[in-house]
N, C-alpha and C. Protein backbone atom coordinates (compact mmCIF):
# COMPACT_ATOMS: atom_id res chain seq x y z
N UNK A 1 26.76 -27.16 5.21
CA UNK A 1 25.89 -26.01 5.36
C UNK A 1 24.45 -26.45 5.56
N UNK A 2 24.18 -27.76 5.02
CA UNK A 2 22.84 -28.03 4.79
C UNK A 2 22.68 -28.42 6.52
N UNK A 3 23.50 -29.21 6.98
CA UNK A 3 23.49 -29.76 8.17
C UNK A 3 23.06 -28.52 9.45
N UNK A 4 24.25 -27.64 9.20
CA UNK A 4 23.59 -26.31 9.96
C UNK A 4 22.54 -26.27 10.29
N UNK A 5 21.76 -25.41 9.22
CA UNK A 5 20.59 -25.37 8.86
C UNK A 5 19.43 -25.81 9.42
N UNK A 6 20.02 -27.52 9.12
CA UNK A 6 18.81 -28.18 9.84
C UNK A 6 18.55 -28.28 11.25
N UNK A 7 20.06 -28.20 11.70
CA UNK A 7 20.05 -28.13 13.16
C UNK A 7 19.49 -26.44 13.71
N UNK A 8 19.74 -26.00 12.98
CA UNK A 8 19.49 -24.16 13.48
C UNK A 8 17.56 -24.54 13.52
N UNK A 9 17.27 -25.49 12.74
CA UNK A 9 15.94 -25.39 12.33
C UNK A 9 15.37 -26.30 13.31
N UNK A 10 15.68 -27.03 14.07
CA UNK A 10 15.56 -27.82 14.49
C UNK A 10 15.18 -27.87 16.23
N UNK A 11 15.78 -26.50 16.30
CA UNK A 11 15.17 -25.58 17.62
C UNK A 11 13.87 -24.72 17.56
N UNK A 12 13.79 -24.74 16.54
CA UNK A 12 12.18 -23.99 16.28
C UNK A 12 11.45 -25.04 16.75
N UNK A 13 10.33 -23.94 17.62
CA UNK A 13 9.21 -24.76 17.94
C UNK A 13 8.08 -24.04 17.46
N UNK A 14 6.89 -25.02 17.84
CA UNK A 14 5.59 -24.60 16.76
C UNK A 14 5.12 -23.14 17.67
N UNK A 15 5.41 -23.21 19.07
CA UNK A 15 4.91 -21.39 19.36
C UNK A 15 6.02 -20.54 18.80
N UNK A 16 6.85 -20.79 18.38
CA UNK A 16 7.95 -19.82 17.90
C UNK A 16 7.40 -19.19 16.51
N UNK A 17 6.98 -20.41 15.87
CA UNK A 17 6.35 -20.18 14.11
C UNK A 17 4.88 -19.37 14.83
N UNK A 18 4.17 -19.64 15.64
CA UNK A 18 2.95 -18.64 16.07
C UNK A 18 3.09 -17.35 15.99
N UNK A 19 4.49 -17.58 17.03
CA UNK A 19 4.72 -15.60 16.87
C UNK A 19 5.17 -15.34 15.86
N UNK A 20 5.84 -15.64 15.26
CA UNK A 20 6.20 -15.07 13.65
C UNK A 20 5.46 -14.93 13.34
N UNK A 21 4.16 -16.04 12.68
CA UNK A 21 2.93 -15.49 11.71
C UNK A 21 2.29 -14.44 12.60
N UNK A 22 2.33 -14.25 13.55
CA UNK A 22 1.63 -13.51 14.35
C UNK A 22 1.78 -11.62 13.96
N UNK A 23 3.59 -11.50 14.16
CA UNK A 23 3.90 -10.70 14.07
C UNK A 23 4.05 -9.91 12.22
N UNK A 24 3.97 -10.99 11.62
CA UNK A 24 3.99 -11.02 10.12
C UNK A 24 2.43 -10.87 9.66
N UNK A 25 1.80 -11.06 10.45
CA UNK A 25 0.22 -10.51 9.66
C UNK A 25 -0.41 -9.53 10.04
N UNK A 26 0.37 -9.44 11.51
CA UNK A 26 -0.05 -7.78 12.00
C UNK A 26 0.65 -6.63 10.86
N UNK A 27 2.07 -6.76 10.70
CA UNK A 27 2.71 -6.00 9.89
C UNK A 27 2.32 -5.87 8.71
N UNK A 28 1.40 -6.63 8.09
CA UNK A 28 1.05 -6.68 6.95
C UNK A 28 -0.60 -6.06 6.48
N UNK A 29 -0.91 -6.62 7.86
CA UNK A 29 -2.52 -6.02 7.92
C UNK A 29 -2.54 -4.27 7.95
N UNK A 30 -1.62 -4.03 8.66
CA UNK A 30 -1.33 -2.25 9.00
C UNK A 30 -0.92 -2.19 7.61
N UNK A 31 0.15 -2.59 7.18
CA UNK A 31 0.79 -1.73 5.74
C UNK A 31 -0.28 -1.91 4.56
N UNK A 32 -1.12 -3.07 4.42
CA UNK A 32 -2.33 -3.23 3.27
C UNK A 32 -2.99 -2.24 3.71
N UNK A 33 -3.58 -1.95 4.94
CA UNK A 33 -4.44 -1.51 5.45
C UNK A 33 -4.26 -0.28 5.33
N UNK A 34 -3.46 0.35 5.75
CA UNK A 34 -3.17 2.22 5.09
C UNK A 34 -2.57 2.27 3.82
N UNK A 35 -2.70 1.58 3.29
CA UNK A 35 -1.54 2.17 1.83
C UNK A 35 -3.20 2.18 1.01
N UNK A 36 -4.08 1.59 1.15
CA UNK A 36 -5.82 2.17 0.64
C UNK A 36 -6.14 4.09 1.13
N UNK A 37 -6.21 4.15 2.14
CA UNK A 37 -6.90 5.08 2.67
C UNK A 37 -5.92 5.61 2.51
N UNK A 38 -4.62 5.98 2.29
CA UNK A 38 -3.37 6.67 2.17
C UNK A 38 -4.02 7.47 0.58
N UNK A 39 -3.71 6.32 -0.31
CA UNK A 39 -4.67 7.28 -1.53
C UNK A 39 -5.56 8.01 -1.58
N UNK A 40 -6.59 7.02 -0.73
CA UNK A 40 -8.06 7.85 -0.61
C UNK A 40 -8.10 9.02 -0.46
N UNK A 41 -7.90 9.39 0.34
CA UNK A 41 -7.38 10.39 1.27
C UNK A 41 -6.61 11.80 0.30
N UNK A 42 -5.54 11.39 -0.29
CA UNK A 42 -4.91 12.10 -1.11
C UNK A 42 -5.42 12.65 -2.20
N UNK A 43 -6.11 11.43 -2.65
CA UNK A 43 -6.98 11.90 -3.85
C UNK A 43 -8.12 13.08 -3.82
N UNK A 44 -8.63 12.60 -1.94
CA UNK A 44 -10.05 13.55 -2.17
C UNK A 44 -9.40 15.10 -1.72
N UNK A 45 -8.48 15.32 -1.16
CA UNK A 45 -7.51 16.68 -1.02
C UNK A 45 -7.34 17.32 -1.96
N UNK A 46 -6.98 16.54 -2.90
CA UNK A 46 -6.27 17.03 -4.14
C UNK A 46 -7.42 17.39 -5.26
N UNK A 47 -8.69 16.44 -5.38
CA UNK A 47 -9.68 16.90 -6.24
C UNK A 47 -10.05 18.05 -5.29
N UNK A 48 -10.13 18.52 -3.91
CA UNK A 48 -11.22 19.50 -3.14
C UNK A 48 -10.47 20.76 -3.26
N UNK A 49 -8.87 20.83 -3.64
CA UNK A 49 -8.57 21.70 -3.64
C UNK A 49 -8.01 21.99 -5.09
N UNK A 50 -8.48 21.13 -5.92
CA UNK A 50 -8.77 21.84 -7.34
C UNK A 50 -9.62 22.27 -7.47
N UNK A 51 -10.95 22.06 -6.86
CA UNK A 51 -12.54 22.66 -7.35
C UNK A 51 -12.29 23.35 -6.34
N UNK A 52 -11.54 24.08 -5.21
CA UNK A 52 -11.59 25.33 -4.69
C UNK A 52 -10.34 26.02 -5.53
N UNK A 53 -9.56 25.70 -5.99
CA UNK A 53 -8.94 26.68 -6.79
C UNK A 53 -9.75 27.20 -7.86
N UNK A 54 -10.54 26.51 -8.83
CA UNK A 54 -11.72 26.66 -9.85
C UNK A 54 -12.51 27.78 -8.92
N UNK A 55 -13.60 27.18 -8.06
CA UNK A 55 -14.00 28.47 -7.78
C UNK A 55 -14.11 28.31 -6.17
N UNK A 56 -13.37 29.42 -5.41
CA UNK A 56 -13.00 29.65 -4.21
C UNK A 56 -14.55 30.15 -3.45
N UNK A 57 -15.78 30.50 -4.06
CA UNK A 57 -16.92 30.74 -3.68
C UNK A 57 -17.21 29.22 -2.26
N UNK A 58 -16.99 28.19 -3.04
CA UNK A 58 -17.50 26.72 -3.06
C UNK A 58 -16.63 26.40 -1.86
N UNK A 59 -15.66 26.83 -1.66
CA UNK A 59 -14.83 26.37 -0.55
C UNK A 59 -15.93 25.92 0.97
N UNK A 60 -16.38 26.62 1.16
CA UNK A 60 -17.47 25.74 2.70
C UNK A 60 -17.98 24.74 2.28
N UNK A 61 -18.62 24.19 1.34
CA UNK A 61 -18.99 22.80 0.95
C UNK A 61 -17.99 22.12 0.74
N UNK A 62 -17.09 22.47 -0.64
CA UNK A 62 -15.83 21.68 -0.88
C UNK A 62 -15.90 21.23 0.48
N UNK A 63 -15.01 21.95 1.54
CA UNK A 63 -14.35 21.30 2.64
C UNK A 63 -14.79 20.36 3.21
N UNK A 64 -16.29 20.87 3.73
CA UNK A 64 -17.20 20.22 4.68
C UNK A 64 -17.14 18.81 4.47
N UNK A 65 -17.77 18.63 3.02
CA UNK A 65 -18.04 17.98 2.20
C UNK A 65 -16.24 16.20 2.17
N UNK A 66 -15.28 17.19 1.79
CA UNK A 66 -13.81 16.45 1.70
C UNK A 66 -13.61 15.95 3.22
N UNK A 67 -14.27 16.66 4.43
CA UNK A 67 -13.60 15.65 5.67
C UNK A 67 -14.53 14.73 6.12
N UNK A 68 -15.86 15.06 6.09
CA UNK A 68 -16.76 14.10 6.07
C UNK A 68 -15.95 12.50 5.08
N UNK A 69 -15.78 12.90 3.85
CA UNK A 69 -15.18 11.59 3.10
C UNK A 69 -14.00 10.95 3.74
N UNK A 70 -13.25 11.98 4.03
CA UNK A 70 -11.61 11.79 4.77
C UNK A 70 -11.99 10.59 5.59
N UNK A 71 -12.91 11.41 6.73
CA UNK A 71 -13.56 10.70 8.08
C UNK A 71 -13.67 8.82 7.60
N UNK A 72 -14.73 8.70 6.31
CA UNK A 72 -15.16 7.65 6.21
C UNK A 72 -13.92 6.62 5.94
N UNK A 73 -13.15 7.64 4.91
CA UNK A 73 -11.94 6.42 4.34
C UNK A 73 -10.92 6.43 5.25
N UNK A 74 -10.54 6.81 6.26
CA UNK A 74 -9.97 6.89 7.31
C UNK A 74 -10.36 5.60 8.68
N UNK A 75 -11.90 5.33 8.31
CA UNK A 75 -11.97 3.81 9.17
C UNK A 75 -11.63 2.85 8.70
N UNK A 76 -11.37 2.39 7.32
CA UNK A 76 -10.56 1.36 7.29
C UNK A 76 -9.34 0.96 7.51
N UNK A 77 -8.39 1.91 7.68
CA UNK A 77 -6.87 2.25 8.37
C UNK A 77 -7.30 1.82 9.77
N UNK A 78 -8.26 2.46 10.21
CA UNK A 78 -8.65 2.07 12.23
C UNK A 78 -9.29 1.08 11.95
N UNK A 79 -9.92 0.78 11.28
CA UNK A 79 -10.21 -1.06 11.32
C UNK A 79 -9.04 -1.82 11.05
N UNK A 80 -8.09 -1.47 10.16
CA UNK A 80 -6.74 -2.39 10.32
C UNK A 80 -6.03 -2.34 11.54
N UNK A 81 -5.68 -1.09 12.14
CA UNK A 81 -4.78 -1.08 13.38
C UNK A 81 -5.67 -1.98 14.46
N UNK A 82 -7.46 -1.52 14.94
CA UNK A 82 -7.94 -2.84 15.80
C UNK A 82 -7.23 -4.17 15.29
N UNK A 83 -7.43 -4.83 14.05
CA UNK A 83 -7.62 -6.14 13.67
C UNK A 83 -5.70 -6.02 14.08
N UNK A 84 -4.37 -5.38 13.79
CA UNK A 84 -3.51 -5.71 13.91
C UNK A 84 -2.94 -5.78 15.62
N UNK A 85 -3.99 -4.97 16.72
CA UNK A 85 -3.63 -5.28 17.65
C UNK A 85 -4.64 -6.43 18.47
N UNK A 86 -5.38 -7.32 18.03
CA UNK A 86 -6.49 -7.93 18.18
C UNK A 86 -5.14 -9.63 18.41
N UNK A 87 -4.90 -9.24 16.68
CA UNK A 87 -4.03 -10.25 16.54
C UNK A 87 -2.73 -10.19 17.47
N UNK A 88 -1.67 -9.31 17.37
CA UNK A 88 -0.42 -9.38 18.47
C UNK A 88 -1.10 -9.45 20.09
N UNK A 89 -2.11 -8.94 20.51
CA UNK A 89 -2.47 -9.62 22.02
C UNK A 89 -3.20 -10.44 22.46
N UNK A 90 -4.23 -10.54 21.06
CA UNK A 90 -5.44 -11.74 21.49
C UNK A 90 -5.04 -13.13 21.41
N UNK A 91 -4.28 -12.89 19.73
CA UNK A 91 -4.36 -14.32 19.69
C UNK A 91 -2.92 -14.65 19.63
C-alpha cells in the first residue's frame, strides 16, 4: 500500500501542488471572509429591529443608520471575493 502511494505521489508535479494551494486559499479566503460580515450583518438587523420594535417612532434613523453599517461590514466579504479571484487568475 505504501508503494502505491508513493508511486500515485510520484506523478505530482510542483504546478499541480500550485493549483491546489491555489484553489485551497481561494476557498478559504471566501469562507473566513464571509462567515465575519455574515454576523456582522445579523447582529446589526437584529439589534435595529429590536430598537424599532421598542420604539417604532425611531424607525427612519434606526434603518438609515443599520444599512449605512450593513454597507461598511459588507466590504470585507468584497474584499475577500477580489483577493479570492486575484488569487485563482492572477497568480
Amino acid at each position: 500500500m505504501l508503494q502505491e502511494a508513493q508511486a500515485a505521489a510520484g506523478g505530482i508535479s510542483g504546478a499541480d501542488l500550485i493549483q491546489v494551494a491555489k484553489y485551497l486559499a481561494a476557498g478559504l479566503c471566501m469562507g473566513i471572509g464571509a462567515f465575519g460580515p455574515g454576523l456582522g450583518i445579523g447582529n446589526a438587523v437584529a439589534h435595529a429591529l429590536d430598537g424599532i420594535a421598542r420604539q417604532p417612532e425611531s424607525r427612519p434613523a434606526l434603518f438609515s443608520t443599520m444599512i449605512i453599517g450593513c454597507a461598511f461590514v459588507e466590504t470585507t466579504a468584497i474584499y475577500a471575493l477580489l483577493i479570492s479571484i486575484v488569487l485563482l487568475f492572477v497568480v
